[in-house]
PDB file of N, CA and C in Angstrom:
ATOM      1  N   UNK A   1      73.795  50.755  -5.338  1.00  0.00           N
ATOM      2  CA  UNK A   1      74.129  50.692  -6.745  1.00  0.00           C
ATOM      3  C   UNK A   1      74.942  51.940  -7.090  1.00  0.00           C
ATOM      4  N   UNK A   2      75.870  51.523  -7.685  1.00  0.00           N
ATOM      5  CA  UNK A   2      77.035  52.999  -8.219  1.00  0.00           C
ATOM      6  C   UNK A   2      76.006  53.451  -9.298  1.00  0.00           C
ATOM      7  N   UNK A   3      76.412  54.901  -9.516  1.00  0.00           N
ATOM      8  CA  UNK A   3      76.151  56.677  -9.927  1.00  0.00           C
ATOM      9  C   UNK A   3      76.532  55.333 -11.757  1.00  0.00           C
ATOM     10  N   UNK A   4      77.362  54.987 -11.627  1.00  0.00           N
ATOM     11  CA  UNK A   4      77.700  54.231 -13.284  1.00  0.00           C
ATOM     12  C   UNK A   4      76.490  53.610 -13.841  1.00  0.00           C
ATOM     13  N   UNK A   5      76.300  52.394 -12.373  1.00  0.00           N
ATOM     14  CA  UNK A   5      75.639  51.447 -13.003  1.00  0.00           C
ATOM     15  C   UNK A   5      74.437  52.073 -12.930  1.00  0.00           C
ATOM     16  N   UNK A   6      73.789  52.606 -12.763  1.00  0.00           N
ATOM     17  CA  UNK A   6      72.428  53.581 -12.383  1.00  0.00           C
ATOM     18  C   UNK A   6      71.898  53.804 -14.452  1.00  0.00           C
ATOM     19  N   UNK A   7      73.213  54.438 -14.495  1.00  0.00           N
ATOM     20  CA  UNK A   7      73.220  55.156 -15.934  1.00  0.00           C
ATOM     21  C   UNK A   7      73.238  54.122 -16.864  1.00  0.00           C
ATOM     22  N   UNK A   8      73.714  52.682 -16.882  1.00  0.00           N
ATOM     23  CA  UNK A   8      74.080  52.139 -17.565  1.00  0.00           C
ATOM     24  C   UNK A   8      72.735  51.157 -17.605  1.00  0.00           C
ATOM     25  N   UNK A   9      71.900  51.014 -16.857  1.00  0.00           N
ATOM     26  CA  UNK A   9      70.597  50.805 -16.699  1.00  0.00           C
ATOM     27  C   UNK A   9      69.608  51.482 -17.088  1.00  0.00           C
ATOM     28  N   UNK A  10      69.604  53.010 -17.025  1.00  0.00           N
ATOM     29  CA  UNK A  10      68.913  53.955 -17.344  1.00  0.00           C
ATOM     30  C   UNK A  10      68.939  53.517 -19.338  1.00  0.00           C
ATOM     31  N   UNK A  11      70.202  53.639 -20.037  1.00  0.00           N
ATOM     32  CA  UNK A  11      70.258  53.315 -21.153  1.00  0.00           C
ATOM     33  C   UNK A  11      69.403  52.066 -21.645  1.00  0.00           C
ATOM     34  N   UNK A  12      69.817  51.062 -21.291  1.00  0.00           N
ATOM     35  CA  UNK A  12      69.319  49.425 -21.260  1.00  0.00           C
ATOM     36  C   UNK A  12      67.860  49.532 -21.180  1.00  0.00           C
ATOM     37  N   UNK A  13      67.344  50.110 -20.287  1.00  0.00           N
ATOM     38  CA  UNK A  13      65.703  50.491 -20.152  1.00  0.00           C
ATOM     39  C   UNK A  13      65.116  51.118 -21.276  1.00  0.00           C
ATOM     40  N   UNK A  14      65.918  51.912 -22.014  1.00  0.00           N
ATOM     41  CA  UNK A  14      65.491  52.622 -22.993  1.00  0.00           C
ATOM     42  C   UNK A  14      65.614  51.327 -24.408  1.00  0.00           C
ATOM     43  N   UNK A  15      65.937  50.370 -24.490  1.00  0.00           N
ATOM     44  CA  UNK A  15      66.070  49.999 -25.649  1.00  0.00           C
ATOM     45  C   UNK A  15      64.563  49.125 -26.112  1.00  0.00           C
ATOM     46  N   UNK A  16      64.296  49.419 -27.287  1.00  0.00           N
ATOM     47  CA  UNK A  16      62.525  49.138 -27.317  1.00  0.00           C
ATOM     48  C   UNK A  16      62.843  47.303 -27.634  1.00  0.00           C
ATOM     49  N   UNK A  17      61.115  47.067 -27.218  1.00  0.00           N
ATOM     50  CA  UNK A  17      61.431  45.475 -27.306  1.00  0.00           C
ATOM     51  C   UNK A  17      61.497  45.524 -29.042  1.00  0.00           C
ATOM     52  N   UNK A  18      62.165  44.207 -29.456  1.00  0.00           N
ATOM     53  CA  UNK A  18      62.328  44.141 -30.911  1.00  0.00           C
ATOM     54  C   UNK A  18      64.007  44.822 -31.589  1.00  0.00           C
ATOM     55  N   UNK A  19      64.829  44.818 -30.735  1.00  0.00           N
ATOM     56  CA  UNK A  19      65.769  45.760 -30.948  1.00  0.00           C
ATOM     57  C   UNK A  19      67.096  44.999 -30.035  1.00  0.00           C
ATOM     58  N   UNK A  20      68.087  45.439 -30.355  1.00  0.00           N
ATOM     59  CA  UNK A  20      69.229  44.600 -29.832  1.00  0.00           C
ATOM     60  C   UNK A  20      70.301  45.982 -29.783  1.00  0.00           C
ATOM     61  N   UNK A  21      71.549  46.458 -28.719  1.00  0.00           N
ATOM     62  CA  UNK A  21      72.656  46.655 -28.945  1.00  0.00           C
ATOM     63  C   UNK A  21      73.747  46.317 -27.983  1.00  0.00           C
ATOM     64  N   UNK A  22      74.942  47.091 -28.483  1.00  0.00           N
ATOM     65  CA  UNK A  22      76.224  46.331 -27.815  1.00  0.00           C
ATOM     66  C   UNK A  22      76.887  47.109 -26.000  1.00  0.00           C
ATOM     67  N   UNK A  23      77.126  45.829 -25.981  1.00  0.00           N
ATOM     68  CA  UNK A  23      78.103  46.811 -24.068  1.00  0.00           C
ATOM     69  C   UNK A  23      78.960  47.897 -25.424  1.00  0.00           C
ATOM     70  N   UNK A  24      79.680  47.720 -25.776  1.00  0.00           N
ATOM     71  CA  UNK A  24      80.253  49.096 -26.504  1.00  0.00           C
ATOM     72  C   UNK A  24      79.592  49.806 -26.947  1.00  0.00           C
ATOM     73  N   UNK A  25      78.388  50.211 -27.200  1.00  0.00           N
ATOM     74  CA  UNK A  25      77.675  51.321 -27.888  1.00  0.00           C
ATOM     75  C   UNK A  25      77.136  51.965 -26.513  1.00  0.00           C
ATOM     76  N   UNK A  26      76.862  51.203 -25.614  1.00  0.00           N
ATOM     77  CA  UNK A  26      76.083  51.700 -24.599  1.00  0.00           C
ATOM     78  C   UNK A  26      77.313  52.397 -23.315  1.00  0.00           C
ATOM     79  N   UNK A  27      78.458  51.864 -23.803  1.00  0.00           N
ATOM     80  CA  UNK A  27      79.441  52.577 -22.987  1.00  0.00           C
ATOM     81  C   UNK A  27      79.904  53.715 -23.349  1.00  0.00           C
ATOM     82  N   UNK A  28      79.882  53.948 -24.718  1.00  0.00           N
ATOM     83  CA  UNK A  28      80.576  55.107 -25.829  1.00  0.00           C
ATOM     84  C   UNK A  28      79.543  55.804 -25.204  1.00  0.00           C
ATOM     85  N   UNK A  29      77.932  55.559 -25.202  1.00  0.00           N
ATOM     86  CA  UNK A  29      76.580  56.418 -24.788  1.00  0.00           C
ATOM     87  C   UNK A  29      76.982  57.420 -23.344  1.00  0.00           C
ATOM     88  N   UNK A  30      77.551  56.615 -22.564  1.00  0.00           N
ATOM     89  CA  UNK A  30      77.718  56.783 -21.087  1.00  0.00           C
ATOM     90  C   UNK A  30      78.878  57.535 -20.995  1.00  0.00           C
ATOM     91  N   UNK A  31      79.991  57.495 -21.918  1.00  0.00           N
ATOM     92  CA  UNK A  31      81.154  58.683 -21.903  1.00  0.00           C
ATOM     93  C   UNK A  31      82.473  57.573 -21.416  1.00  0.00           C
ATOM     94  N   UNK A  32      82.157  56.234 -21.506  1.00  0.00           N
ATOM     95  CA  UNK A  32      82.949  55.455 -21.194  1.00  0.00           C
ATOM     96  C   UNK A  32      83.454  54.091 -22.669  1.00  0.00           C
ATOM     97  N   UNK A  33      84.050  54.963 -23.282  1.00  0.00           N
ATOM     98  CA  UNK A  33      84.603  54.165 -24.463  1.00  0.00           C
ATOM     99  C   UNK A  33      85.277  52.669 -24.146  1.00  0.00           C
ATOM    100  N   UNK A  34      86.323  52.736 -23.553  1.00  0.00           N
ATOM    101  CA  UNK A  34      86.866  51.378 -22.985  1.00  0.00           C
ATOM    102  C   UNK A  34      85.701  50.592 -21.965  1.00  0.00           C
ATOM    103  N   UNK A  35      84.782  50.955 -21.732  1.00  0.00           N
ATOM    104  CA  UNK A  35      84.024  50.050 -20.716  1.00  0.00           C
ATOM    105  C   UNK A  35      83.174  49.421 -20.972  1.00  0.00           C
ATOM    106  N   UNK A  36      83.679  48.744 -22.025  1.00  0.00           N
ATOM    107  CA  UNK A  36      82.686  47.414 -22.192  1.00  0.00           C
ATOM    108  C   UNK A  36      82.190  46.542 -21.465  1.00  0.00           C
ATOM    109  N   UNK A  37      83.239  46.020 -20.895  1.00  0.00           N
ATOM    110  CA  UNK A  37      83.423  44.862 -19.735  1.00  0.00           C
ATOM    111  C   UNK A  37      82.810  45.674 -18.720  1.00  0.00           C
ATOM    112  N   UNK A  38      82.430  46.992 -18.277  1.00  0.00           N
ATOM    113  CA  UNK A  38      82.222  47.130 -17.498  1.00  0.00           C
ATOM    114  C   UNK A  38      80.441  46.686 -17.149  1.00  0.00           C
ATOM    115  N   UNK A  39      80.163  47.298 -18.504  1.00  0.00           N
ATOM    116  CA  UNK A  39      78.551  47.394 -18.944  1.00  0.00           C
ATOM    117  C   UNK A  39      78.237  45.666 -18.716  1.00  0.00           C
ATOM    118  N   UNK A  40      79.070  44.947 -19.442  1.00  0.00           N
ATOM    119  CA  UNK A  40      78.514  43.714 -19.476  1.00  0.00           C
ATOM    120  C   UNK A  40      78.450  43.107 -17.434  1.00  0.00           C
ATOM    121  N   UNK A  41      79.346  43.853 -16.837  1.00  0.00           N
ATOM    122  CA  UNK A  41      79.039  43.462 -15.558  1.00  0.00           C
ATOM    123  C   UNK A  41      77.798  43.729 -14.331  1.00  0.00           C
ATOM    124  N   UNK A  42      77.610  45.353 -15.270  1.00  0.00           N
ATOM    125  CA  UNK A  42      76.782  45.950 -14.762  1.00  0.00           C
ATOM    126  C   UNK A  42      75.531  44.996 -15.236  1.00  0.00           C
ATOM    127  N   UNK A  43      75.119  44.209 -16.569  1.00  0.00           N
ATOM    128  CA  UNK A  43      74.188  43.557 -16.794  1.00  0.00           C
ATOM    129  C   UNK A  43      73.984  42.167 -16.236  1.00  0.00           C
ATOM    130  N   UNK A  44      75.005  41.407 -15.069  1.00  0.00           N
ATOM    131  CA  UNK A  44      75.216  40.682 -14.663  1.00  0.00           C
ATOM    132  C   UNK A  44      74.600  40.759 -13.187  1.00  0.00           C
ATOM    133  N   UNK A  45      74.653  42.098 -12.612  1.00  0.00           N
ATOM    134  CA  UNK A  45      74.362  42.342 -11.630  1.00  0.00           C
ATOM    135  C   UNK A  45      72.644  42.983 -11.914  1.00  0.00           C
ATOM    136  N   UNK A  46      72.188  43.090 -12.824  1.00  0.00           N
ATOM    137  CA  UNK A  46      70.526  43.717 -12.913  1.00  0.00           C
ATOM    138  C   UNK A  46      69.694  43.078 -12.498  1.00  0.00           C
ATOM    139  N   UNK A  47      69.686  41.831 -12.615  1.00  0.00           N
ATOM    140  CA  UNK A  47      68.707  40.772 -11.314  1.00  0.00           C
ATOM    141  C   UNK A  47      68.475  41.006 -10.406  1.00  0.00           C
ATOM    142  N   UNK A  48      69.640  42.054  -9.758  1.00  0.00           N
ATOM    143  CA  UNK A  48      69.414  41.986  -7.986  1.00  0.00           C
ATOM    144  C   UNK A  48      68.811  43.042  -7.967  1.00  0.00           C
ATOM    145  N   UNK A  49      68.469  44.152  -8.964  1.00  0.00           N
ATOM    146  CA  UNK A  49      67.928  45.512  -8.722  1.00  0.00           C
ATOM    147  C   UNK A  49      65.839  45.395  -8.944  1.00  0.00           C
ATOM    148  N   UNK A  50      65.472  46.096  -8.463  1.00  0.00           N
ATOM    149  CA  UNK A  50      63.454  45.911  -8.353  1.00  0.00           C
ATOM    150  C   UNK A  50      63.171  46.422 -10.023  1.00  0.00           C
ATOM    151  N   UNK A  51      63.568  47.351 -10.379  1.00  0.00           N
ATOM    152  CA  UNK A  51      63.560  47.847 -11.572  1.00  0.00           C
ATOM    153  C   UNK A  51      63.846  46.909 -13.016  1.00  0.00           C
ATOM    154  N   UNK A  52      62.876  46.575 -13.304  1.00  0.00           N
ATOM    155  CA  UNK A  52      63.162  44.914 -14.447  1.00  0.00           C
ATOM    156  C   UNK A  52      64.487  46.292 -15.563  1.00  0.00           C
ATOM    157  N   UNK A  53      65.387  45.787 -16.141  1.00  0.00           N
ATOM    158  CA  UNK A  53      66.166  46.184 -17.044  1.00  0.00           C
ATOM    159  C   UNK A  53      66.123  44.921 -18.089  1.00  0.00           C
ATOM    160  N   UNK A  54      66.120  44.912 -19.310  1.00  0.00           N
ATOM    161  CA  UNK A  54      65.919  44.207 -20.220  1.00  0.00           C
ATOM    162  C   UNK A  54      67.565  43.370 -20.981  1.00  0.00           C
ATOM    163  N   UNK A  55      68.722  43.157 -20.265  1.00  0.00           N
ATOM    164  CA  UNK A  55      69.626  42.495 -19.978  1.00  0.00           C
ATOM    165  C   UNK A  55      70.074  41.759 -21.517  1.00  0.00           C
ATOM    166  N   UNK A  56      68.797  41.447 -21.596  1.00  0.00           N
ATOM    167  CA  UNK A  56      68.979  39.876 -22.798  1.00  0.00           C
ATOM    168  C   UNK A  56      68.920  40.623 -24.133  1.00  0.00           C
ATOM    169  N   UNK A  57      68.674  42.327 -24.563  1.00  0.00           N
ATOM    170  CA  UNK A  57      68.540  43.289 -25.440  1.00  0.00           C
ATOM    171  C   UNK A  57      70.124  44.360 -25.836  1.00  0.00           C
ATOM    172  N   UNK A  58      71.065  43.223 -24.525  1.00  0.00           N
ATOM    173  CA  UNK A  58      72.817  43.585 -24.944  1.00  0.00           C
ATOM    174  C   UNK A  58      73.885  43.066 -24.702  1.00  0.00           C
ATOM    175  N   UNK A  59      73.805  42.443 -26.223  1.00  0.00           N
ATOM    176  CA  UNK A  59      74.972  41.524 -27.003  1.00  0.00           C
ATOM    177  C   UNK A  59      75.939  41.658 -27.392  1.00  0.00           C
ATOM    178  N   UNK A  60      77.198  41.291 -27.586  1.00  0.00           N
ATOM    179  CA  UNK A  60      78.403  41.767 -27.850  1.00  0.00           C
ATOM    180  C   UNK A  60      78.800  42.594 -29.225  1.00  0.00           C
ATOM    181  N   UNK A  61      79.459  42.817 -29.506  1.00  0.00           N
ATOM    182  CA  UNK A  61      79.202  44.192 -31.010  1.00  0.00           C
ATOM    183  C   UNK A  61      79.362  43.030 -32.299  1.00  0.00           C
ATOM    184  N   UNK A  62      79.135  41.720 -32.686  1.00  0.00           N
ATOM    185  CA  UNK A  62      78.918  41.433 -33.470  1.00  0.00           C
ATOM    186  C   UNK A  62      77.036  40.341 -33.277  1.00  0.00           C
ATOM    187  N   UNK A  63      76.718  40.841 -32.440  1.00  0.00           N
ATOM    188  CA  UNK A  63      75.159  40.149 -32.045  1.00  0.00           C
ATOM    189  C   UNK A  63      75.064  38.834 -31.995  1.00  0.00           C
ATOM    190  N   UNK A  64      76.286  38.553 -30.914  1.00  0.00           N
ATOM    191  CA  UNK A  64      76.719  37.154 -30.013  1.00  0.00           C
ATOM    192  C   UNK A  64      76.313  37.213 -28.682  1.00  0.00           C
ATOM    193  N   UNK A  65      75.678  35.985 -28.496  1.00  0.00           N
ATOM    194  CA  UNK A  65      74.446  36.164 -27.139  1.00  0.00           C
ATOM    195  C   UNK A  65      75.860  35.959 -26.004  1.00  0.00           C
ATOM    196  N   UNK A  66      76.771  36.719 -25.742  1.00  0.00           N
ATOM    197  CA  UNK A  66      77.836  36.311 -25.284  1.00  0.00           C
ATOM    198  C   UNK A  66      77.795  36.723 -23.799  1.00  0.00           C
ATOM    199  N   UNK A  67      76.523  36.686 -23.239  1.00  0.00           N
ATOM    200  CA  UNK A  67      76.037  36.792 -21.716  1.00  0.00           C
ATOM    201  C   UNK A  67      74.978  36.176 -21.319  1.00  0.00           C
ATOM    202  N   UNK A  68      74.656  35.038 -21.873  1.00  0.00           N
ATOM    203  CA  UNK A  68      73.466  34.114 -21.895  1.00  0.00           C
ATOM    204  C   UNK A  68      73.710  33.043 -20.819  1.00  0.00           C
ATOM    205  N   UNK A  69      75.100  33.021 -20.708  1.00  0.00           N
ATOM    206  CA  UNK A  69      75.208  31.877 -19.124  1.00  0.00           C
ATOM    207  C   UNK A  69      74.957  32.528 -17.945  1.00  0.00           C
ATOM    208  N   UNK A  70      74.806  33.691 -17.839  1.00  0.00           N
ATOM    209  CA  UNK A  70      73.644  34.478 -16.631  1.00  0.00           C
ATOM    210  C   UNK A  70      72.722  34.374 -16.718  1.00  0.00           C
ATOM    211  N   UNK A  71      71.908  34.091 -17.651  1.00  0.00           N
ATOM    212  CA  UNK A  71      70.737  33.724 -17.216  1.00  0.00           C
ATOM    213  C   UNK A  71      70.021  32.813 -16.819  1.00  0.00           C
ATOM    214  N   UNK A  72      69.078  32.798 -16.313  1.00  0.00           N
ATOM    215  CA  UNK A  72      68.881  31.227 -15.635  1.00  0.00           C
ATOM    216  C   UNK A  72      68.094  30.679 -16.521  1.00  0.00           C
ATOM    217  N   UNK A  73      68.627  29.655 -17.160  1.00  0.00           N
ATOM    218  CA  UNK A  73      68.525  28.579 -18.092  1.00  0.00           C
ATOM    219  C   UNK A  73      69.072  28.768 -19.446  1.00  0.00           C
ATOM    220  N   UNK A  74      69.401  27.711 -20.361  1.00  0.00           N
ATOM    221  CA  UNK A  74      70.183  27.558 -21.310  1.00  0.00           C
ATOM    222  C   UNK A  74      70.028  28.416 -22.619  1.00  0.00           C
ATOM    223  N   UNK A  75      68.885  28.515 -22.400  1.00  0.00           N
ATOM    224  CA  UNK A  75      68.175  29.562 -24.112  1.00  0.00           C
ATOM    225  C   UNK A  75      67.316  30.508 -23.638  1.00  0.00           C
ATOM    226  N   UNK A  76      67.262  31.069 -22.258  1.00  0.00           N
ATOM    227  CA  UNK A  76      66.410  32.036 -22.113  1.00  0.00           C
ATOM    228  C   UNK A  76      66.892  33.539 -22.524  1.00  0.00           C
ATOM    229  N   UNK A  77      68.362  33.492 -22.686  1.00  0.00           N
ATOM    230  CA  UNK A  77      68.340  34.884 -23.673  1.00  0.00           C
ATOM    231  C   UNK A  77      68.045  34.878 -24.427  1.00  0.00           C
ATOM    232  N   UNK A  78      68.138  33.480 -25.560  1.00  0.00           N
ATOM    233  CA  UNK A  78      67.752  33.571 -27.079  1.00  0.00           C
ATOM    234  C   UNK A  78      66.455  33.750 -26.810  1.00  0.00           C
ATOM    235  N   UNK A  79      65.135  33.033 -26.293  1.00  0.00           N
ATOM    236  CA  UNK A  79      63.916  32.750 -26.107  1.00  0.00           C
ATOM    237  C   UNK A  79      63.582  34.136 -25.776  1.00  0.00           C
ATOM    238  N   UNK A  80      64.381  35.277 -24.872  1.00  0.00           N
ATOM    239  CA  UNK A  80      63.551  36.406 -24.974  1.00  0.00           C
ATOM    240  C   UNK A  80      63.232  37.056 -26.167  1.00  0.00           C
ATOM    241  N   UNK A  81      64.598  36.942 -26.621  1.00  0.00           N
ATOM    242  CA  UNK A  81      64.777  38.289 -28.128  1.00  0.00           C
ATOM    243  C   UNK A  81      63.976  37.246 -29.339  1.00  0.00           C
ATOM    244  N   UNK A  82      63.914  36.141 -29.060  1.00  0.00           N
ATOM    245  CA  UNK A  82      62.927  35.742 -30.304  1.00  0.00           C
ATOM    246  C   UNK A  82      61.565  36.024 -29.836  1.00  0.00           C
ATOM    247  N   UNK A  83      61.000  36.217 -28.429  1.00  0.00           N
ATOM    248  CA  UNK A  83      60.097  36.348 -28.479  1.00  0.00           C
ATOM    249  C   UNK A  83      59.388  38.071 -28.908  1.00  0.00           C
ATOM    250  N   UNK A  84      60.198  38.377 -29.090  1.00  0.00           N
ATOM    251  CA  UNK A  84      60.232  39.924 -29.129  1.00  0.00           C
ATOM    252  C   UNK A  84      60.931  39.654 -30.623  1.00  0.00           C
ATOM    253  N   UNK A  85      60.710  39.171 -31.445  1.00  0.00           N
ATOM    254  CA  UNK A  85      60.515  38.774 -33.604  1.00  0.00           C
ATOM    255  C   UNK A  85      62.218  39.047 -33.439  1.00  0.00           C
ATOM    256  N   UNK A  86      62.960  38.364 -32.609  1.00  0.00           N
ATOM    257  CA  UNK A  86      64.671  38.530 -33.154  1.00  0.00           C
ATOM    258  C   UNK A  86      64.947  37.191 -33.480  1.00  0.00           C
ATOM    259  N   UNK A  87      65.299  37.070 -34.680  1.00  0.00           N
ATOM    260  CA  UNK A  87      66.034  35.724 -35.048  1.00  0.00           C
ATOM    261  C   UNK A  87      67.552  35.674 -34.290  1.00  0.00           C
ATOM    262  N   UNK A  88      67.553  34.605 -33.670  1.00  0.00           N
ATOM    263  CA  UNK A  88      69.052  34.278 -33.415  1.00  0.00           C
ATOM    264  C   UNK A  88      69.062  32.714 -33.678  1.00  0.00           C
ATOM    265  N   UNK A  89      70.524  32.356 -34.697  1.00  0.00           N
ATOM    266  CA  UNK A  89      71.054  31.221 -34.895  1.00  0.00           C
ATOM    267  C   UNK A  89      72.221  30.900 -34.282  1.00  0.00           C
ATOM    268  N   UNK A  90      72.229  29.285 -33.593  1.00  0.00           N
ATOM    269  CA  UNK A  90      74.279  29.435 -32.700  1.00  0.00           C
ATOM    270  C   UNK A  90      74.144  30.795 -32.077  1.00  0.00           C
ATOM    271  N   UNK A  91      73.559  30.953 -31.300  1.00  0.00           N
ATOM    272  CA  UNK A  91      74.363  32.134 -30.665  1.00  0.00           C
ATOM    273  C   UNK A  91      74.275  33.699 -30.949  1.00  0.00           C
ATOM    274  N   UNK A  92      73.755  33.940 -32.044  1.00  0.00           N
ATOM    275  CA  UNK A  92      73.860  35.261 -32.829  1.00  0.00           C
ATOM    276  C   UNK A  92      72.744  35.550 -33.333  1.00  0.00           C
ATOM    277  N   UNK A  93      72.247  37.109 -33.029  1.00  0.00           N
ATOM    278  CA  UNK A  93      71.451  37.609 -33.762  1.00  0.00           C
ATOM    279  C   UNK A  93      71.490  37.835 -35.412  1.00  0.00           C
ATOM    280  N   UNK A  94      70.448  37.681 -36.046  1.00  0.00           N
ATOM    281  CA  UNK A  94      70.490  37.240 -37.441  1.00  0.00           C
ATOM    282  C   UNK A  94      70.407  39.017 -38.459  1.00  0.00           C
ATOM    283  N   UNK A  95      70.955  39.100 -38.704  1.00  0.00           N
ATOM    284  CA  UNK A  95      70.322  40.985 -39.315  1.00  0.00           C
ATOM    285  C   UNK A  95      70.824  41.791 -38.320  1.00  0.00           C
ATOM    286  N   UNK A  96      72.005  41.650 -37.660  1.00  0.00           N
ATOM    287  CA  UNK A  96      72.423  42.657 -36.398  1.00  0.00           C
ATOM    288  C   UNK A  96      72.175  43.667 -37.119  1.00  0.00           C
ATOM    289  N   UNK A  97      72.623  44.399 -38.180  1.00  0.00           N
ATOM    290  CA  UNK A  97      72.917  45.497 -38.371  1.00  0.00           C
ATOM    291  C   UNK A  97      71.296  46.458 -38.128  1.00  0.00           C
ATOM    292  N   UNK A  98      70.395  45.546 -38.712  1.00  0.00           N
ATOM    293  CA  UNK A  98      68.771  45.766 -38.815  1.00  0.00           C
ATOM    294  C   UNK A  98      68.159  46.409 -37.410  1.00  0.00           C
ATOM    295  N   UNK A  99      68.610  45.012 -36.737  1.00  0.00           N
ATOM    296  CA  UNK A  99      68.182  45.139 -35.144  1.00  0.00           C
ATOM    297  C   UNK A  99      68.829  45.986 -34.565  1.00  0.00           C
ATOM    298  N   UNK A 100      70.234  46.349 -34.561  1.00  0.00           N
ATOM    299  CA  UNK A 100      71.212  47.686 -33.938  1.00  0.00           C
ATOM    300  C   UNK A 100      70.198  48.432 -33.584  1.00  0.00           C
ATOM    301  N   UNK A 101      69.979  48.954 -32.123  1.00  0.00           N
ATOM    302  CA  UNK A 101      69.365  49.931 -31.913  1.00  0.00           C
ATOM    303  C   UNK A 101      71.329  51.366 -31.182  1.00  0.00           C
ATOM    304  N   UNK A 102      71.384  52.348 -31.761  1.00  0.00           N
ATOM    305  CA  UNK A 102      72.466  52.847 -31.229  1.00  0.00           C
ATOM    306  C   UNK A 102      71.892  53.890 -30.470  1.00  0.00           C
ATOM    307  N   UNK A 103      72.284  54.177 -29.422  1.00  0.00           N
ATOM    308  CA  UNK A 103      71.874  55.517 -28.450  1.00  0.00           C
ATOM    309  C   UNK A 103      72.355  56.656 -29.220  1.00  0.00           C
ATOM    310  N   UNK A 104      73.402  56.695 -29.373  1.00  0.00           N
ATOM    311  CA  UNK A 104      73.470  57.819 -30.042  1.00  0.00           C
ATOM    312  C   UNK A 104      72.566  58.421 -31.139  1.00  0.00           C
ATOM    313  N   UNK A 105      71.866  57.822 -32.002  1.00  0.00           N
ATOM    314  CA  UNK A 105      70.838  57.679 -32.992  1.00  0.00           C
ATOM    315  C   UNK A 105      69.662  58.411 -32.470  1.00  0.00           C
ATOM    316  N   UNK A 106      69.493  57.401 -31.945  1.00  0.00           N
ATOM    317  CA  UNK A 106      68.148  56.601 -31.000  1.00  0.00           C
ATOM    318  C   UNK A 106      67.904  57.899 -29.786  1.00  0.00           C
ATOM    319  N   UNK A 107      68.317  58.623 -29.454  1.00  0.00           N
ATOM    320  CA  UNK A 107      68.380  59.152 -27.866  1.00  0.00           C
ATOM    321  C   UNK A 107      68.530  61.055 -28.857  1.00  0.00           C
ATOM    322  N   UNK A 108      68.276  62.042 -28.504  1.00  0.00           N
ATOM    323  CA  UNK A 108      68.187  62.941 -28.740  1.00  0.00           C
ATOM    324  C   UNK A 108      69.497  63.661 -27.903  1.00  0.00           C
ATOM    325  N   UNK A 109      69.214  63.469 -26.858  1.00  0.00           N
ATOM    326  CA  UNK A 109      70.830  63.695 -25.635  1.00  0.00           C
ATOM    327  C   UNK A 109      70.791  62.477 -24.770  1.00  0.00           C
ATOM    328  N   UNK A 110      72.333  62.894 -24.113  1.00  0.00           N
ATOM    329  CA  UNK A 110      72.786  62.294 -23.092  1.00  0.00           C
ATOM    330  C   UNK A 110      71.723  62.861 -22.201  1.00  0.00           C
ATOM    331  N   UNK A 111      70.971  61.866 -21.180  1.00  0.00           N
ATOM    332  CA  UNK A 111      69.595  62.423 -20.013  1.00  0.00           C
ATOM    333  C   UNK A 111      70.002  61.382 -19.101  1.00  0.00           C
ATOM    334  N   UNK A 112      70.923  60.412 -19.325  1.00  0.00           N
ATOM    335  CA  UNK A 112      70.759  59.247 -18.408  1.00  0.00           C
ATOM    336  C   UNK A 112      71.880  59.518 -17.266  1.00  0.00           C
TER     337      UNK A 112
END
């Protein structure tokens, strides 16, 4: 596993259940502004790692389940984050702004 994706996991782990944020917030976190796409790949590949990372807790920056065809089966991203009190309708978390958890906020320093 790359020194990136390590970090970009390390973040993702940190986000509490009940809480939602974006591959862009978590890339800006990591010192990687343009790497959205990267984050969302890195969450594509977290299955294969022993370390559970919570995957289905980062949605695109308007709280569009827009990585839910990785998972195995049709509504099991929605089915996590509702099970953990997140409303999502079509696709989208309901109150993004509510649920936003931001690292920068959220995190005291960069540690990851």
């Amino acid at each position: 596993m790359s020194d990136l994706y390590s970090r970009i996991y390390g973040v993702v782990r940190l986000i509490p259940a009940g809480r939602a944020t974006s591959y862009g917030a978590i890339a800006r976190y990591i010192g990687s502004p343009r790497g959205s796409r990267m984050v969302g790949w890195a969450m594509n590949q977290c299955h294969a790692h022993k370390e559970y990372t919570p995957a289905h807790r980062v949605v695109n920056r308007l709280g569009m389940l827009s990585g839910k065809h990785h998972f195995p089966g049709e509504n099991v991203m929605q089915e996590l984050l509702e099970s953990e009190g997140i409303m999502v309708v079509n696709d989208q978390i309901q109150n993004f702004d509510q649920v936003f958890w931001d690292p920068f906020k959220e995190l005291d320093e960069i540690s990851i």
